[in-house]
Structures are given as C-alpha cells and as structure tokens.
Protein backbone atom coordinates (compact mmCIF):
# COMPACT_ATOMS: atom_id res chain seq x y z
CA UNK A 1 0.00 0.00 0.00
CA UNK A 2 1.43 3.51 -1.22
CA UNK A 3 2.28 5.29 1.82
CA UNK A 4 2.82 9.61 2.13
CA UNK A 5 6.41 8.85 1.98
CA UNK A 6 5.64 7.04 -1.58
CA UNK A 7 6.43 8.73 -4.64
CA UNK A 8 4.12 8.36 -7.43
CA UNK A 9 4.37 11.15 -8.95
CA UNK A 10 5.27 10.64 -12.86
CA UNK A 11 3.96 6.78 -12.80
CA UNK A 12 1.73 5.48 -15.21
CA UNK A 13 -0.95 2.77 -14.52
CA UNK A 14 -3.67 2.56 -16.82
CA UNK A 15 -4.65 5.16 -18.33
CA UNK A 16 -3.80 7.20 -15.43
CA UNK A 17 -0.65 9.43 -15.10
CA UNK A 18 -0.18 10.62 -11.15
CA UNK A 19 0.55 14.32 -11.29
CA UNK A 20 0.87 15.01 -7.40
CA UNK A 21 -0.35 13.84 -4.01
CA UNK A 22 -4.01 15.00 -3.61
CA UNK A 23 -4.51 17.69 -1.53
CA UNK A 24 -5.78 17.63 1.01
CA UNK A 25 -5.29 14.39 2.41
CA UNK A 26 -8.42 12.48 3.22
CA UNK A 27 -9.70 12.02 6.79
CA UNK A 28 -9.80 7.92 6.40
CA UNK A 29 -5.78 7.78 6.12
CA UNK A 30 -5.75 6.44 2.52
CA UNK A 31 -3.36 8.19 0.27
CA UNK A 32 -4.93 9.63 -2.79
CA UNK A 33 -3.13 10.77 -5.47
CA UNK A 34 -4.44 13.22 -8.11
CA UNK A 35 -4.24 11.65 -11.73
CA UNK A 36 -4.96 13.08 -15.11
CA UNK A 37 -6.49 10.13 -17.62
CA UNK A 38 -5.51 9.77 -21.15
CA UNK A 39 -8.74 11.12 -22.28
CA UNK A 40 -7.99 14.53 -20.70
CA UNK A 41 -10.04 14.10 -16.96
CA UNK A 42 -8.58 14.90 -14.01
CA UNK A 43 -9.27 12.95 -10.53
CA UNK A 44 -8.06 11.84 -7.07
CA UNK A 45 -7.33 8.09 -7.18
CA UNK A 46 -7.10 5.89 -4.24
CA UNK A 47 -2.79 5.31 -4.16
CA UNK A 48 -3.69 0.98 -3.95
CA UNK A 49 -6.39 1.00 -6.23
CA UNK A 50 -3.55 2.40 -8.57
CA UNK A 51 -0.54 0.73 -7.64
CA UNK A 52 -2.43 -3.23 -7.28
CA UNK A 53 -4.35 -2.43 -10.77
CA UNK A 54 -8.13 -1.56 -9.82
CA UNK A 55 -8.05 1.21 -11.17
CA UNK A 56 -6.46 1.65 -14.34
CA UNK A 57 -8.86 4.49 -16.06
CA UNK A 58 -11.54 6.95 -15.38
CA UNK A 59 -15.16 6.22 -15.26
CA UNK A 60 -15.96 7.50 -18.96
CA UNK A 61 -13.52 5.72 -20.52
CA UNK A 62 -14.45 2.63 -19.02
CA UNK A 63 -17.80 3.31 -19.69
CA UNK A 64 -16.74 3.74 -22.77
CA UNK A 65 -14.93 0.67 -23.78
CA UNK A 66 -17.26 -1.21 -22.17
CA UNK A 67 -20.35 -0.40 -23.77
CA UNK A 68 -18.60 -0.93 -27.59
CA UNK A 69 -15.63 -2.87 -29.04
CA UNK A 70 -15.80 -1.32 -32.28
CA UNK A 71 -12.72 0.25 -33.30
CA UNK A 72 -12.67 0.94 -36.83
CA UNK A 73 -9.39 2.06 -38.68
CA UNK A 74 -10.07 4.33 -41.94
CA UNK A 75 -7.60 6.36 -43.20
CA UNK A 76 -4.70 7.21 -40.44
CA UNK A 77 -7.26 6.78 -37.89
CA UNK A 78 -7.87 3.67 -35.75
CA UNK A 79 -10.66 4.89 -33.52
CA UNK A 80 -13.28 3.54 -31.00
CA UNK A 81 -16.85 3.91 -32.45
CA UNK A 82 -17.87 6.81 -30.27
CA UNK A 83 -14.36 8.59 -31.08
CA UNK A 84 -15.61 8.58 -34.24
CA UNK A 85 -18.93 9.94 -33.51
CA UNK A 86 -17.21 13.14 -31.93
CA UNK A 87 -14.80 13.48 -35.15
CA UNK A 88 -17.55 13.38 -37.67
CA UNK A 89 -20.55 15.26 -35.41
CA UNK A 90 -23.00 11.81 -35.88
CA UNK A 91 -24.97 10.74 -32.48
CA UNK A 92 -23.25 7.38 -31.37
CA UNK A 93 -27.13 6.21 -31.84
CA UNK A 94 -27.17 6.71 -35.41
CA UNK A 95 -23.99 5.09 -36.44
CA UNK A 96 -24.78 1.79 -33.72
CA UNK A 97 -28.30 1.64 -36.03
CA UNK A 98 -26.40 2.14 -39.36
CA UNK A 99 -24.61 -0.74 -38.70
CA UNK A 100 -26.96 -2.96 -37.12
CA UNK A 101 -28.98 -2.68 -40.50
CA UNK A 102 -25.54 -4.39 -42.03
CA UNK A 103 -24.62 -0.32 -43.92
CA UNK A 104 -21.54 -0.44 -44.87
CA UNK A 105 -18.73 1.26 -42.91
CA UNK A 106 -18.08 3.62 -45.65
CA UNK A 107 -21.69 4.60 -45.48
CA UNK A 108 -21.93 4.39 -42.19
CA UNK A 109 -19.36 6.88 -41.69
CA UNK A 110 -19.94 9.21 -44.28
CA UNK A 111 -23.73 9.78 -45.00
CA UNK A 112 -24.50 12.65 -44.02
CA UNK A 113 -21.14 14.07 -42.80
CA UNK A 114 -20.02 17.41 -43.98
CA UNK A 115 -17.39 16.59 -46.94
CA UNK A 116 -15.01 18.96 -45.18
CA UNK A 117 -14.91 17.50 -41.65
CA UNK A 118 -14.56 14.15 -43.74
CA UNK A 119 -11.73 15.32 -45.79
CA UNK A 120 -10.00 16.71 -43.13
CA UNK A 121 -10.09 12.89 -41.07
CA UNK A 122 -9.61 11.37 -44.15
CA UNK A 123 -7.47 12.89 -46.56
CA UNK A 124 -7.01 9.60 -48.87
CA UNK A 125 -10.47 8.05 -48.99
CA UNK A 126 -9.53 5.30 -51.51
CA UNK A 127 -9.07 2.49 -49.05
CA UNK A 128 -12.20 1.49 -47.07
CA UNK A 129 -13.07 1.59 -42.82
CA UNK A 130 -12.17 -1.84 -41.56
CA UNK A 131 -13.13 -3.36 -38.04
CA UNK A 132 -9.94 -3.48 -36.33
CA UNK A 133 -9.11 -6.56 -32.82
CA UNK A 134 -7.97 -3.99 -30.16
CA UNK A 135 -5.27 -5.80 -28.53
CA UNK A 136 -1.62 -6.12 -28.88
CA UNK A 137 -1.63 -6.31 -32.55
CA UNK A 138 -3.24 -2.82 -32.63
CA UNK A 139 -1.33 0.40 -32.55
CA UNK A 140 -1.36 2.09 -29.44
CA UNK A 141 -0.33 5.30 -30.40
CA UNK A 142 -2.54 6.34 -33.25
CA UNK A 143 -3.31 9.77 -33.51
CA UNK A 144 -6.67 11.13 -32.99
CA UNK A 145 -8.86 13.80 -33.61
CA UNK A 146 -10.15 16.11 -30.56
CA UNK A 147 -13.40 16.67 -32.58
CA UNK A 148 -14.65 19.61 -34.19
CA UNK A 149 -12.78 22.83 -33.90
C-alpha cells in the first residue's frame, strides 16, 4: 500500500498518469493521489487502487470501452466507435443503427457528414473503414482527432 512517503508522482498505470499527491489528504488515512487520464479528466485516485491495478482508467472511458468494441481504422485513424462519432458530429445512436442494419462502414461513416470534416479525417479516402481486434496487434499510439474545432 502507497504510503505519504511514496512517490508516485510521474507513474503510469492505466490510463492514469499521477501528477501530485491529492490535496488535502483524506480524513480515512488512505493516500490519494491526483491523476490526469488519457482522455484529458482529471481525478483523485485511491494510491492501492492504482498501484495493485483496480483502477487503471476513469469512469468514462471505461464506460466507454465497455459499452462498444468497435474500433474501426479508416484512413490514419484507428478509432473507438464513439471517437468517431465526436470526429464526424453523428450521435453514437445513429452510427450503432447504421450498422446494425448491415450499412456499410463507408456509409456508415460518411452519409450525411459534412465533406469537409470528412476530408479533413480522411485525406485519402480510396481504401475502405475496416473493423480493427484492439489488442496487442493494434497500434497504441494512433493519432486522434479532438473533434470539431
């Protein structure tokens, strides 16, 4: 267990990256650390549920991965489903529906989308989306898109 004396600062576990000890320290003598998640959210995590793996992202993001596994890779972009909804301003609803009714990805993606915002994601549209595994055969590091700007 991650005592005060413990320096987490700098670690990564997760998702999470521990910027400082939280402040100020909590009444019921666990050490809390304040984290920042990949996704951009900030929050005071409990020092063990970081360091023995419990907690390894925040709540939207696990939310997030846990409601979909599709990650679909189109262009330089290897993206969950709802990262993709942000990028292209489509509800998450209406792309799940497109392809539930078996549209194709293409379609999916692109009906409807303003040919700028699509150009802009996509600069080379001759290939077409594929479902990508996420695992250790996908890239971890693939840039993406903060949405509309």
């Amino acid at each position: 267990m991650p005592t005060p004396t413990d320096d987490l600062a700098g670690h990564v576990y997760g998702e999470w990256t521990v910027l400082r000890p939280a402040d100020p320290p909590r009444r019921s003598g666990c050490v809390y650390w304040t984290c920042v998640c990949s996704c951009g959210a900030v929050m005071d995590v409990r020092g063990k549920n970081l360091t023995t793996g419990r907690s390894v992202q925040c709540a939207d993001c696990a939310r997030r991965k846990k409601k979909s596994t599709v990650y679909i890779r189109w262009g330089p972009y290897d993206m969950h489903l709802s990262d993709w909804s942000r990028a292209l301003d489509i509800s998450l609803a209406t792309l799940w529906n497109r392809i539930n009714r078996e549209w194709s990805l293409r379609d999916a993606l692109s009906v409807g989308v303003d040919p700028v915002i699509l150009s802009l994601l996509v600069p080379d549209q001759s290939e077409d989306p594929v479902r990508v595994p996420r695992g250790k055969d996908s890239p971890a590091n693939t840039p993406q898109p903060q949405g509309k700007q």
